[in-house]
PDB file of N, CA and C in Angstrom:
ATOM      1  N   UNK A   1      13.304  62.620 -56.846  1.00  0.00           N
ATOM      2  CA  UNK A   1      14.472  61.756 -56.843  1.00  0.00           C
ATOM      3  C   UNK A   1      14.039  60.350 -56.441  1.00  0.00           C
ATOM      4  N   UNK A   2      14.286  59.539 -57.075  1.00  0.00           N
ATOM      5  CA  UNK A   2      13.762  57.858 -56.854  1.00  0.00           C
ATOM      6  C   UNK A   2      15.319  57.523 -56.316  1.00  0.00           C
ATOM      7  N   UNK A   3      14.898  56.437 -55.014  1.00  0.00           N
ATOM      8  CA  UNK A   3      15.878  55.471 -54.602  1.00  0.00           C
ATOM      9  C   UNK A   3      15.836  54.422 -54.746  1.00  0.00           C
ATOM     10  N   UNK A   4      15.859  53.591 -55.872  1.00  0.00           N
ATOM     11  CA  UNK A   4      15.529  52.517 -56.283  1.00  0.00           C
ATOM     12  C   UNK A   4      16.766  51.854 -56.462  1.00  0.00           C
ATOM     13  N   UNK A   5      16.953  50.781 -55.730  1.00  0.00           N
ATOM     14  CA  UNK A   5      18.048  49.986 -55.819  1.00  0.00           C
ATOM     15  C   UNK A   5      18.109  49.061 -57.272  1.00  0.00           C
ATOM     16  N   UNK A   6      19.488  49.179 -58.199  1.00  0.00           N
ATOM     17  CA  UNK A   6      19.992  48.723 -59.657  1.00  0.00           C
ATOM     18  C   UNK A   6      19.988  47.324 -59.249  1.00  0.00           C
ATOM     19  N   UNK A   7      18.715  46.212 -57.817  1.00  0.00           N
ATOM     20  CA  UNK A   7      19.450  44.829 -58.266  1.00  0.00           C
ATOM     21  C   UNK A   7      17.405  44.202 -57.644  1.00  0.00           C
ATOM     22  N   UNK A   8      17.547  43.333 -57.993  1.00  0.00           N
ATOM     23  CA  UNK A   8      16.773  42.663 -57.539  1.00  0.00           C
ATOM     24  C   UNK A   8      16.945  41.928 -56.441  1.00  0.00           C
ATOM     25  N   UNK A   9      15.672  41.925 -55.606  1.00  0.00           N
ATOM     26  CA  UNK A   9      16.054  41.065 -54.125  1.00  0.00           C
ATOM     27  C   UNK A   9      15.105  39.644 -54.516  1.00  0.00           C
ATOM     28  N   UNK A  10      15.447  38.192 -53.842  1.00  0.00           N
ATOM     29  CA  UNK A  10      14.946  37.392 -53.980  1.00  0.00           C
ATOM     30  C   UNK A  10      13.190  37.896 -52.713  1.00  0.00           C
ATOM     31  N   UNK A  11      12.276  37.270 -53.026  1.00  0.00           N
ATOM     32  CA  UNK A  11      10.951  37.092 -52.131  1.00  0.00           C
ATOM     33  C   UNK A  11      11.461  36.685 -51.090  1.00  0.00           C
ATOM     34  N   UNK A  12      10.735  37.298 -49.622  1.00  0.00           N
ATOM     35  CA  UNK A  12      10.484  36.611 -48.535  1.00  0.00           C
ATOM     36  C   UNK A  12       9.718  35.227 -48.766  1.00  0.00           C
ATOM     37  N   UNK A  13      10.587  34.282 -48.098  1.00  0.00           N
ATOM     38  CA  UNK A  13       9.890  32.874 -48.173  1.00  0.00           C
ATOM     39  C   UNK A  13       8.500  32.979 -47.307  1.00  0.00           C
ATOM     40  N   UNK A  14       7.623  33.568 -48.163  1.00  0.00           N
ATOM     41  CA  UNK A  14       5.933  33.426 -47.885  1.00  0.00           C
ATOM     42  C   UNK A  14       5.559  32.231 -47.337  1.00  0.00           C
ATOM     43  N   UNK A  15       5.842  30.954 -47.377  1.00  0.00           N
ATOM     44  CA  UNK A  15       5.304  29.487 -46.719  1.00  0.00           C
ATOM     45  C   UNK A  15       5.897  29.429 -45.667  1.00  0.00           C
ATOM     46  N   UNK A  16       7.065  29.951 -45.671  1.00  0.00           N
ATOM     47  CA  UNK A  16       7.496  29.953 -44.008  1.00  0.00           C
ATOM     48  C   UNK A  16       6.745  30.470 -42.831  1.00  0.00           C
ATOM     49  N   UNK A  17       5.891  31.311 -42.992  1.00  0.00           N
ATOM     50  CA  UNK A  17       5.583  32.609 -42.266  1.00  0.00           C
ATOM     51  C   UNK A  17       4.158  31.899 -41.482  1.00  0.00           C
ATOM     52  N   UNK A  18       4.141  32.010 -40.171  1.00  0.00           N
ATOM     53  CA  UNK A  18       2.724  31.855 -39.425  1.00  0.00           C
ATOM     54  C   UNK A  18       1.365  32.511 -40.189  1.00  0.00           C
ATOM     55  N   UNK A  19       0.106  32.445 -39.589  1.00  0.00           N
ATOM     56  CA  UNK A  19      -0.826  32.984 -39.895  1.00  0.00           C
ATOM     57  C   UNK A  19      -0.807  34.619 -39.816  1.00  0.00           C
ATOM     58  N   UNK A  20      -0.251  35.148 -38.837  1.00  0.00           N
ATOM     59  CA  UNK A  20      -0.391  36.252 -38.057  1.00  0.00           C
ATOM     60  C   UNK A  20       1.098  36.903 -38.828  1.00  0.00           C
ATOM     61  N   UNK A  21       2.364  35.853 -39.054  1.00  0.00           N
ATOM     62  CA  UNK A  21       3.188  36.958 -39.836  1.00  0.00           C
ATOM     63  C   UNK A  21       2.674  36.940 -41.133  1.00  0.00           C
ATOM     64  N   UNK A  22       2.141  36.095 -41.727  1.00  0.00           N
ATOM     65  CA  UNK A  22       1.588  36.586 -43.325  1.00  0.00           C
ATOM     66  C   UNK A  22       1.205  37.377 -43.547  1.00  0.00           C
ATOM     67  N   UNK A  23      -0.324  37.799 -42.627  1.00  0.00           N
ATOM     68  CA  UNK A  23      -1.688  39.222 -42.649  1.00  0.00           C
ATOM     69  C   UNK A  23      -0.532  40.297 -42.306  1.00  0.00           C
ATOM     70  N   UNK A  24       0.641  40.414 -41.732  1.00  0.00           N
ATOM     71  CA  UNK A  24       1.459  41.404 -41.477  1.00  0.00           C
ATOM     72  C   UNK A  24       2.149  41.821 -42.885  1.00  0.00           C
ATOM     73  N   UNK A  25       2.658  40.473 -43.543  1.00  0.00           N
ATOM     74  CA  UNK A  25       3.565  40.509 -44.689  1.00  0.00           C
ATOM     75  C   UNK A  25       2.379  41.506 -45.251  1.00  0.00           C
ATOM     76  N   UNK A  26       1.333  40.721 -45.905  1.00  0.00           N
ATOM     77  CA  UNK A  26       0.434  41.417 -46.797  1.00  0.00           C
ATOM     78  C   UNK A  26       0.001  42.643 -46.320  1.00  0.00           C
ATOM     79  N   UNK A  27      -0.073  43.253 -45.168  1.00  0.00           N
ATOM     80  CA  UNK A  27      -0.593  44.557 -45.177  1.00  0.00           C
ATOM     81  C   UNK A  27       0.810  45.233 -44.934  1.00  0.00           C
ATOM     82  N   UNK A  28       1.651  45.171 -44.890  1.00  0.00           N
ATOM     83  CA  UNK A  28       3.169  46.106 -44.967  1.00  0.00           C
ATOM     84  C   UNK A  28       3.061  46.181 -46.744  1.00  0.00           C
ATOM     85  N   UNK A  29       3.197  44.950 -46.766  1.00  0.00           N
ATOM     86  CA  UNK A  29       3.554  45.002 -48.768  1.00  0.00           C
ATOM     87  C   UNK A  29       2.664  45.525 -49.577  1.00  0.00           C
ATOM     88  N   UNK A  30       1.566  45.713 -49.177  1.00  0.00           N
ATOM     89  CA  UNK A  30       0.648  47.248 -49.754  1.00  0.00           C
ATOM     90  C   UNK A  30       1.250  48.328 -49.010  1.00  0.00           C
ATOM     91  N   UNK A  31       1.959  48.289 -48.694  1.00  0.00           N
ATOM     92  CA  UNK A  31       2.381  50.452 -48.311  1.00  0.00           C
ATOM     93  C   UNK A  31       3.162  50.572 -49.491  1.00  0.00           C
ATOM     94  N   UNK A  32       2.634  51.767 -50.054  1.00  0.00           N
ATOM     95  CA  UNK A  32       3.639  52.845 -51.377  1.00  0.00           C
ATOM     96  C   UNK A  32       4.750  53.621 -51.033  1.00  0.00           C
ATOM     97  N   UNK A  33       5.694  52.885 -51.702  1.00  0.00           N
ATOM     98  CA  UNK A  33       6.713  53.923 -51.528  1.00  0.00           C
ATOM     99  C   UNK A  33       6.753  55.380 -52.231  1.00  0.00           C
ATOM    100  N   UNK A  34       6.206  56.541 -51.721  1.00  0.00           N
ATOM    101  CA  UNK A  34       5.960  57.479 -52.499  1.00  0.00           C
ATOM    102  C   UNK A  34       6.531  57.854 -53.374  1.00  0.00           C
ATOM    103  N   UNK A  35       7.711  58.051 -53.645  1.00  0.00           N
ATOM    104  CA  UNK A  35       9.073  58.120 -54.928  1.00  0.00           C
ATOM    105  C   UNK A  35       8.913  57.517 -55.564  1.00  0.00           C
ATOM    106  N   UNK A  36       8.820  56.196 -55.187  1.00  0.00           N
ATOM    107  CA  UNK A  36       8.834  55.166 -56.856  1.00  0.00           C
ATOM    108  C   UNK A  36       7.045  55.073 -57.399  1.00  0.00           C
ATOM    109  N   UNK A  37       6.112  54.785 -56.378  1.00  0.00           N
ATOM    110  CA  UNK A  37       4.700  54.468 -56.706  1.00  0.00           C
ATOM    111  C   UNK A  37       4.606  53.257 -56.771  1.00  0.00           C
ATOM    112  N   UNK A  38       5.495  52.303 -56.173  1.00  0.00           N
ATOM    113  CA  UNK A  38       5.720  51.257 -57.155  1.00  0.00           C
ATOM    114  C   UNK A  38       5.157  50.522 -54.503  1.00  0.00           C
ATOM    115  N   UNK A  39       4.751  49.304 -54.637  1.00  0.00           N
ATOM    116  CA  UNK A  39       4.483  48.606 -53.448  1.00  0.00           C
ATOM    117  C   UNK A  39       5.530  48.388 -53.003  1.00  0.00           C
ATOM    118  N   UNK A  40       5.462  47.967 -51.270  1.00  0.00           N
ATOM    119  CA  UNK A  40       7.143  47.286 -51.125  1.00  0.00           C
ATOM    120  C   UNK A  40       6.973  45.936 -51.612  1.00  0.00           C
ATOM    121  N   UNK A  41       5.938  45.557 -51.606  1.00  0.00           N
ATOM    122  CA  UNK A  41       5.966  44.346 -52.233  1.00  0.00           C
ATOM    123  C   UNK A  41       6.461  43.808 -53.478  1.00  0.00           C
ATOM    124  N   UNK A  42       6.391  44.927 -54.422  1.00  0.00           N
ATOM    125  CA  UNK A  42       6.607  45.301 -55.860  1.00  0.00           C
ATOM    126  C   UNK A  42       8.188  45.399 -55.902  1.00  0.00           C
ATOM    127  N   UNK A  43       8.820  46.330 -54.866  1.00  0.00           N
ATOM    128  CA  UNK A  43      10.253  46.314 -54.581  1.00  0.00           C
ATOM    129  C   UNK A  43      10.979  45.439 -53.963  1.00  0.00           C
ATOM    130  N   UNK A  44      10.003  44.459 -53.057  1.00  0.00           N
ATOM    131  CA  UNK A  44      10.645  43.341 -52.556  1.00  0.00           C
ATOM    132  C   UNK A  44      11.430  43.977 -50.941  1.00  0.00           C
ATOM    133  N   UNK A  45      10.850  45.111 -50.371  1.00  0.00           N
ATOM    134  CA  UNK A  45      11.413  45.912 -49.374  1.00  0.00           C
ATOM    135  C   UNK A  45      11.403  45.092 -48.383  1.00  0.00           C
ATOM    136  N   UNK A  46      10.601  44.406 -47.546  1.00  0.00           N
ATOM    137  CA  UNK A  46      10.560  43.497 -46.745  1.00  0.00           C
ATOM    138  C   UNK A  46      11.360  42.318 -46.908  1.00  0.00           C
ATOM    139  N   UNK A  47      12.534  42.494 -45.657  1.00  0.00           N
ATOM    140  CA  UNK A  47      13.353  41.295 -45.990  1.00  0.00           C
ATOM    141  C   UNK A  47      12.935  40.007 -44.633  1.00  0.00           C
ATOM    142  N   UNK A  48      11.862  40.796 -43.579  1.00  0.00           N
ATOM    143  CA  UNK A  48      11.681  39.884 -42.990  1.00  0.00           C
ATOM    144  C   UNK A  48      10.209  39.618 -42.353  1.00  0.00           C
ATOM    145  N   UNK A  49       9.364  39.256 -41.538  1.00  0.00           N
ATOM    146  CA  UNK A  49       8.325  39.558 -40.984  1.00  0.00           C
ATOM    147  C   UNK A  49       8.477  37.996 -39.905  1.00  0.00           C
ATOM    148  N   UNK A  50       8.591  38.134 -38.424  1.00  0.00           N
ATOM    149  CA  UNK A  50       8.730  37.480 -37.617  1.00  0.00           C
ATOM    150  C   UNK A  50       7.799  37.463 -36.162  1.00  0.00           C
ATOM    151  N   UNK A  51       7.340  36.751 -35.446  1.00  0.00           N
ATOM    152  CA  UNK A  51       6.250  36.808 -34.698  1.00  0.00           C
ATOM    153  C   UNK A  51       7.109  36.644 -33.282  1.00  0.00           C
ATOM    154  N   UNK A  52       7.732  37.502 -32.772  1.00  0.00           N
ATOM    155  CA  UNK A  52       9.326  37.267 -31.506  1.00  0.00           C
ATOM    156  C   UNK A  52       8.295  36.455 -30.365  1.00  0.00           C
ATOM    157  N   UNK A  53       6.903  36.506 -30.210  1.00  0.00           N
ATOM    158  CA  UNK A  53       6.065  36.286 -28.759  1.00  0.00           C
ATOM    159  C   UNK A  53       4.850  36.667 -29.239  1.00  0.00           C
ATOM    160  N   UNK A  54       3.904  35.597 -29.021  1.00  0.00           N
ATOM    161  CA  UNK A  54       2.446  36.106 -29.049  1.00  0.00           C
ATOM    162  C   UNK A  54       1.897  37.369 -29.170  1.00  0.00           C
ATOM    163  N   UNK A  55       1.762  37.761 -29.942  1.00  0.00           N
ATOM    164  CA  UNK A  55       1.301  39.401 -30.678  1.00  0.00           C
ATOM    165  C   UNK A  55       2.275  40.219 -30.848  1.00  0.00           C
ATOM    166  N   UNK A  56       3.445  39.789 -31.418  1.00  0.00           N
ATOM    167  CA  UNK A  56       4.805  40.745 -30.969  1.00  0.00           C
ATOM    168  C   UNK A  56       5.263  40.546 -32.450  1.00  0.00           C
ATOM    169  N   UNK A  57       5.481  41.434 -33.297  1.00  0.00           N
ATOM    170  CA  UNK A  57       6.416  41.058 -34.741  1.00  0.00           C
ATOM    171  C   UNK A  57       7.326  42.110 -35.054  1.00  0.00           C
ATOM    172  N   UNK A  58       8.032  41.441 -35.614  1.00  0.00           N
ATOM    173  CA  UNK A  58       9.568  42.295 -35.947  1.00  0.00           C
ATOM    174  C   UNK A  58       9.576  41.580 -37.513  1.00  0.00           C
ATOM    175  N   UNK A  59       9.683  43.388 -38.212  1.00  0.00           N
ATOM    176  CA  UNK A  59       9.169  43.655 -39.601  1.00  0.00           C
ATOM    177  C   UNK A  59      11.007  44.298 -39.642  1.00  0.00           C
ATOM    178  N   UNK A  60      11.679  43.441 -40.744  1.00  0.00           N
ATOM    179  CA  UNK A  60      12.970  44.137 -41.443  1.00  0.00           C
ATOM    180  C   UNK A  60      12.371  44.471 -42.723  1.00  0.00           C
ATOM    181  N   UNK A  61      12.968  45.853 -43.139  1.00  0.00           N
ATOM    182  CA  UNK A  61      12.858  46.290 -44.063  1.00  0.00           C
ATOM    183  C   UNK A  61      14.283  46.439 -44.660  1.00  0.00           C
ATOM    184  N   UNK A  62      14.496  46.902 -46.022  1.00  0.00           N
ATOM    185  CA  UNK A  62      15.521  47.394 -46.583  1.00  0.00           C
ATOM    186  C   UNK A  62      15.465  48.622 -47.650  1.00  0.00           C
ATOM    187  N   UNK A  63      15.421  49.736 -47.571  1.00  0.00           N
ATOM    188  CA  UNK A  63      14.548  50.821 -48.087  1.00  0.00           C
ATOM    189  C   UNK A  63      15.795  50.758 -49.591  1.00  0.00           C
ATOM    190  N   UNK A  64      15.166  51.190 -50.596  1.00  0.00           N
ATOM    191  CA  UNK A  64      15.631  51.166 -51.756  1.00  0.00           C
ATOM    192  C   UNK A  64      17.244  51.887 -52.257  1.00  0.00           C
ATOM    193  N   UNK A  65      17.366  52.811 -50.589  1.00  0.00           N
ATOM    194  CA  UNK A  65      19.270  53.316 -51.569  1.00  0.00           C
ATOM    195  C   UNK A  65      19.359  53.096 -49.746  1.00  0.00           C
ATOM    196  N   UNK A  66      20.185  53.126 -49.465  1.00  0.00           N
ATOM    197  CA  UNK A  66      21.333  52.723 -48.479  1.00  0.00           C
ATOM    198  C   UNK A  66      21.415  54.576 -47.904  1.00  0.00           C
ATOM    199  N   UNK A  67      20.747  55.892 -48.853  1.00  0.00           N
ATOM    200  CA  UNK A  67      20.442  56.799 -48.438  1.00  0.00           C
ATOM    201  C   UNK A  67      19.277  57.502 -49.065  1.00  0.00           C
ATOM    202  N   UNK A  68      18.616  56.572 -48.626  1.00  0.00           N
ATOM    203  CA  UNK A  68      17.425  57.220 -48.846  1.00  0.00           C
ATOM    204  C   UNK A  68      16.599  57.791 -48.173  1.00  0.00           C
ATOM    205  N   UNK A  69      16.181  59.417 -48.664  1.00  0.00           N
ATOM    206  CA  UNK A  69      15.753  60.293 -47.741  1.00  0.00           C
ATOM    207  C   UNK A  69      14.681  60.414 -46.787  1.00  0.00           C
ATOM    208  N   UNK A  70      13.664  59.323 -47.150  1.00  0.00           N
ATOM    209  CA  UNK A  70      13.049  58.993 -46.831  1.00  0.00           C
ATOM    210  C   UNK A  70      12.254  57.779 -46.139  1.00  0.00           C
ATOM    211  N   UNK A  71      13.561  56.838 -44.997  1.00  0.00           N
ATOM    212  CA  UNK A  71      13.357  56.300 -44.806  1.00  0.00           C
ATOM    213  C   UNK A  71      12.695  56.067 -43.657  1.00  0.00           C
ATOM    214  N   UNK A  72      13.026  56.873 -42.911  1.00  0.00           N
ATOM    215  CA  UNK A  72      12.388  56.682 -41.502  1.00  0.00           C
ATOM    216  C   UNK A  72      10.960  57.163 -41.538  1.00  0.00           C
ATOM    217  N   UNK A  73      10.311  57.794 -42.424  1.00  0.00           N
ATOM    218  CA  UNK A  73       8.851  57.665 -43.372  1.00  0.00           C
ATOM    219  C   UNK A  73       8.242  56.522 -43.311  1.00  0.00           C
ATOM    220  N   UNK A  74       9.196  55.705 -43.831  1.00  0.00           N
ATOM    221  CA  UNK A  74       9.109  54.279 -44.655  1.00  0.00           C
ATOM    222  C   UNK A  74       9.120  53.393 -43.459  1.00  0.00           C
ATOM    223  N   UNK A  75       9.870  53.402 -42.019  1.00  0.00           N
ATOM    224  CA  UNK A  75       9.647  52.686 -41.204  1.00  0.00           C
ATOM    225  C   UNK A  75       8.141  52.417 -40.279  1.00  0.00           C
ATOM    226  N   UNK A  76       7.999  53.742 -40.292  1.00  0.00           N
ATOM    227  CA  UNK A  76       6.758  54.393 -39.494  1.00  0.00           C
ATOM    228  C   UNK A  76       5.244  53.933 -40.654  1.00  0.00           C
ATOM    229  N   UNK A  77       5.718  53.879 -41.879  1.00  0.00           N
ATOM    230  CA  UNK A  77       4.736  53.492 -42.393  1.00  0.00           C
ATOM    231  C   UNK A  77       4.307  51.651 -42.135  1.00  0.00           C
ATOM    232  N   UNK A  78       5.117  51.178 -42.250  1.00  0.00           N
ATOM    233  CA  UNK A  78       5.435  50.191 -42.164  1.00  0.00           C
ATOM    234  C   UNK A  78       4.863  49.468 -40.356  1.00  0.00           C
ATOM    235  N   UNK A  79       5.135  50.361 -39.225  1.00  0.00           N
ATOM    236  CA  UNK A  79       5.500  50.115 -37.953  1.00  0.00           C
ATOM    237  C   UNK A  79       3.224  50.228 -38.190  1.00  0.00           C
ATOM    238  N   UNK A  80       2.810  51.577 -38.746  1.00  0.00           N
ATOM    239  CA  UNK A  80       1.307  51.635 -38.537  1.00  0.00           C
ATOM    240  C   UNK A  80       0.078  50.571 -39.084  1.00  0.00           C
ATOM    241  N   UNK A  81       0.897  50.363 -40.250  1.00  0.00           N
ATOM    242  CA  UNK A  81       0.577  49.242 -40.984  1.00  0.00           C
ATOM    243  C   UNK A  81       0.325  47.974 -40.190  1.00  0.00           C
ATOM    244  N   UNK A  82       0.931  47.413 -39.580  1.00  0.00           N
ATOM    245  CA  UNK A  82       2.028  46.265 -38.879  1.00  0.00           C
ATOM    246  C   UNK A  82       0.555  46.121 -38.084  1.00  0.00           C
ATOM    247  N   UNK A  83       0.108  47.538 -37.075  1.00  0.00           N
ATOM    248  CA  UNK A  83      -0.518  47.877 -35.975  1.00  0.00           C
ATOM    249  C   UNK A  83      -2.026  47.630 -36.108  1.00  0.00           C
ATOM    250  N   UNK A  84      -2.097  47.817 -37.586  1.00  0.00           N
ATOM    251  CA  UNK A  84      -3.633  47.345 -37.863  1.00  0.00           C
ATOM    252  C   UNK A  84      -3.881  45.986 -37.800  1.00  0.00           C
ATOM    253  N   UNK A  85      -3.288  45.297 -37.664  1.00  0.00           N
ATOM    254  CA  UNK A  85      -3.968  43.669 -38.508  1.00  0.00           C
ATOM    255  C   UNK A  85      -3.933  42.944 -37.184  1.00  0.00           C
ATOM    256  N   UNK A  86      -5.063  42.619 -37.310  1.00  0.00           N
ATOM    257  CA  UNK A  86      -5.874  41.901 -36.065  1.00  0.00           C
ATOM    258  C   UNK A  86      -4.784  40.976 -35.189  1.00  0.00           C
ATOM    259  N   UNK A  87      -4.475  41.192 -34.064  1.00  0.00           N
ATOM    260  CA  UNK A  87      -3.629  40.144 -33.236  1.00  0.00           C
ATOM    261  C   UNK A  87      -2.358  40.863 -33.040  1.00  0.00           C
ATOM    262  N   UNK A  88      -2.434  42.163 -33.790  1.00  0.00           N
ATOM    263  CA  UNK A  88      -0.427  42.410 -33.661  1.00  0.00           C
ATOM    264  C   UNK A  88      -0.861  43.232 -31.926  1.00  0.00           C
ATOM    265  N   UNK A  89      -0.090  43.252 -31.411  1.00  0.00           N
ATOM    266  CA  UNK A  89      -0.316  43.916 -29.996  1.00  0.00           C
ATOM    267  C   UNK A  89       0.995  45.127 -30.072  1.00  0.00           C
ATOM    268  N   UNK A  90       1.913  44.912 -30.688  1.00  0.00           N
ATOM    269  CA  UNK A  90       3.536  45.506 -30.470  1.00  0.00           C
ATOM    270  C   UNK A  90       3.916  44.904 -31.988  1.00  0.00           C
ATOM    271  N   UNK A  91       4.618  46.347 -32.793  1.00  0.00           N
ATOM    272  CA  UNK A  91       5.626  45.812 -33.892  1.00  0.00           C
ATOM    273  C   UNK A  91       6.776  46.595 -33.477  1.00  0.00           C
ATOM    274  N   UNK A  92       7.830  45.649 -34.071  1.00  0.00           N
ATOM    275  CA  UNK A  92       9.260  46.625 -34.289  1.00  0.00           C
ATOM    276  C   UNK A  92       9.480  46.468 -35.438  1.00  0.00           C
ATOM    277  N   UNK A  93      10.389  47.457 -35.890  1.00  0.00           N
ATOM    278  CA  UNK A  93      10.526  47.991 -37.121  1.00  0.00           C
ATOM    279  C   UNK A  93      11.709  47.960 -37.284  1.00  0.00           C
ATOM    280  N   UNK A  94      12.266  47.357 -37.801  1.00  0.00           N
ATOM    281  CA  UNK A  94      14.161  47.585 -38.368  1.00  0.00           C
ATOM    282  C   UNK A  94      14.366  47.855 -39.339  1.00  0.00           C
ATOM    283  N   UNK A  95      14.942  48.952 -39.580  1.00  0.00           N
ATOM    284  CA  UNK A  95      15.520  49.029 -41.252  1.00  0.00           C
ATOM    285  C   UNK A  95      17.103  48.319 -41.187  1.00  0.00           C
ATOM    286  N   UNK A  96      17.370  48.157 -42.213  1.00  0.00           N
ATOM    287  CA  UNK A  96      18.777  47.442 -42.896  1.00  0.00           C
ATOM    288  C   UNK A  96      19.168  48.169 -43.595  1.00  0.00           C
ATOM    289  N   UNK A  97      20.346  48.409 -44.141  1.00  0.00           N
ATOM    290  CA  UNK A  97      21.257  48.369 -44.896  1.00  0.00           C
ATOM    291  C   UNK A  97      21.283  50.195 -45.300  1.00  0.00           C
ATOM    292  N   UNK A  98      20.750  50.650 -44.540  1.00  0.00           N
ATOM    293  CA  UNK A  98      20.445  52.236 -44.254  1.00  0.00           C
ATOM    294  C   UNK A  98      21.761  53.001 -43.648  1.00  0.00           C
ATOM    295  N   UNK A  99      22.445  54.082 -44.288  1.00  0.00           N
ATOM    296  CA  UNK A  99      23.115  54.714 -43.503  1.00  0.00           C
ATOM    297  C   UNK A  99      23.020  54.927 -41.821  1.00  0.00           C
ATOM    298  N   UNK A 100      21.853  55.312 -41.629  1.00  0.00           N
ATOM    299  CA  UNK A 100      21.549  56.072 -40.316  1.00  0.00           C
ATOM    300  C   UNK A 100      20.637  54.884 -40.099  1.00  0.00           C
ATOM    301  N   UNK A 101      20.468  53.643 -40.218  1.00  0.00           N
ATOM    302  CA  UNK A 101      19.533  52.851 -39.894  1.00  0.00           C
ATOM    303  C   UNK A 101      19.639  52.542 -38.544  1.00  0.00           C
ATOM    304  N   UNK A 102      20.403  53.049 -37.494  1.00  0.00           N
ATOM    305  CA  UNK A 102      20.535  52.514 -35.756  1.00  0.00           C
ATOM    306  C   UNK A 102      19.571  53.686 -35.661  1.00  0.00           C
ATOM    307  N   UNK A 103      19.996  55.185 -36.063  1.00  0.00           N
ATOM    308  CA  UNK A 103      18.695  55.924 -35.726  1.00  0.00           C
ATOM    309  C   UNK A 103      17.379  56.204 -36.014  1.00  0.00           C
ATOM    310  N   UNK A 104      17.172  55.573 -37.226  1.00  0.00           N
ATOM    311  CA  UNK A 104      16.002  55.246 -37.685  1.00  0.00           C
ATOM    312  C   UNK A 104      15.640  53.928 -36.393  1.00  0.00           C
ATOM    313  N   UNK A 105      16.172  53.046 -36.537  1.00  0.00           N
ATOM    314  CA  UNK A 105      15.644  51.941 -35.905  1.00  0.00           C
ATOM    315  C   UNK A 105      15.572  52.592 -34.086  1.00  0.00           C
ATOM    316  N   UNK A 106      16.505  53.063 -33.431  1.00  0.00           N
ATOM    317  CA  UNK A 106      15.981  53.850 -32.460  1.00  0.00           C
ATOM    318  C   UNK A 106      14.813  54.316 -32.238  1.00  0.00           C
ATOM    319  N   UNK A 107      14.579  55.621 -33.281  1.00  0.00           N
ATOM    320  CA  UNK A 107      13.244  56.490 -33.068  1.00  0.00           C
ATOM    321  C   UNK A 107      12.108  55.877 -33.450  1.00  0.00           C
ATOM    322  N   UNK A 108      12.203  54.412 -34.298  1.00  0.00           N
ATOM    323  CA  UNK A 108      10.540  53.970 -34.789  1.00  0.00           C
ATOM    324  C   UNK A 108      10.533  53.163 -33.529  1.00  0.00           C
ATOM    325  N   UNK A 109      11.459  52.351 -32.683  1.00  0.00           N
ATOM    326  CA  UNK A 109      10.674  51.555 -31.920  1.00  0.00           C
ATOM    327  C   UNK A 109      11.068  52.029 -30.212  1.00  0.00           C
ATOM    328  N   UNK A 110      11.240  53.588 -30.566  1.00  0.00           N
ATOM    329  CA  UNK A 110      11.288  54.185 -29.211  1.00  0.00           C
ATOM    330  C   UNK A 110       9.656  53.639 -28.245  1.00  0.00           C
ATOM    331  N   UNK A 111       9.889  53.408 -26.686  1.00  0.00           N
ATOM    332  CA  UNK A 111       8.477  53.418 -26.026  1.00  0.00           C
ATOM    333  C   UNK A 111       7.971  54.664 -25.863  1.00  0.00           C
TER     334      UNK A 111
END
């Protein structure tokens, strides 16, 4: 079953973004969404990537159906991702526009 949202999202404004949220943008936007095969980058899933405090970023996502089964997958992929790239110390992870997205967003950025 694919959750692929029927609209197109505009790009995260890429020139906006620090050094440290870019290498974040780019290594989130290589994770596969397994259903479609398709990048979030490709889907445009990332609606945000923000640097809150010196090694600290807060990654919004928007997963492709509003119920999609697989999102809190998709956060955690996203949250490990985040964790690799040199300088991140702490990511949070928000999903949007998700049914259950308070509990998704709960359990990915539980301590």
């Amino acid at each position: 079953m694919w959750c692929l949202r029927l609209y197109f999202r505009e790009n995260l404004d890429v020139l906006s973004l620090n050094e440290l949220e870019n290498k974040v943008y780019e290594a989130v936007g290589k994770v596969v969404d397994p259903e479609t095969g398709m990048t979030f980058a490709e889907m445009h899933m990332i609606k945000s990537v923000k640097e809150e405090e010196p090694g600290v970023v807060k990654v919004e996502f928007i997963p492709s159906s509003p119920f999609c089964p697989i999102a809190f997958k998709l956060a955690m992929d996203i949250k490990r991702e985040a964790l690799k790239v040199a300088g991140v110390k702490k990511a949070l992870v928000y999903c949007r526009g998700h049914m259950m997205e308070q509990q998704i967003n709960e359990a990915t950025n539980k301590e």
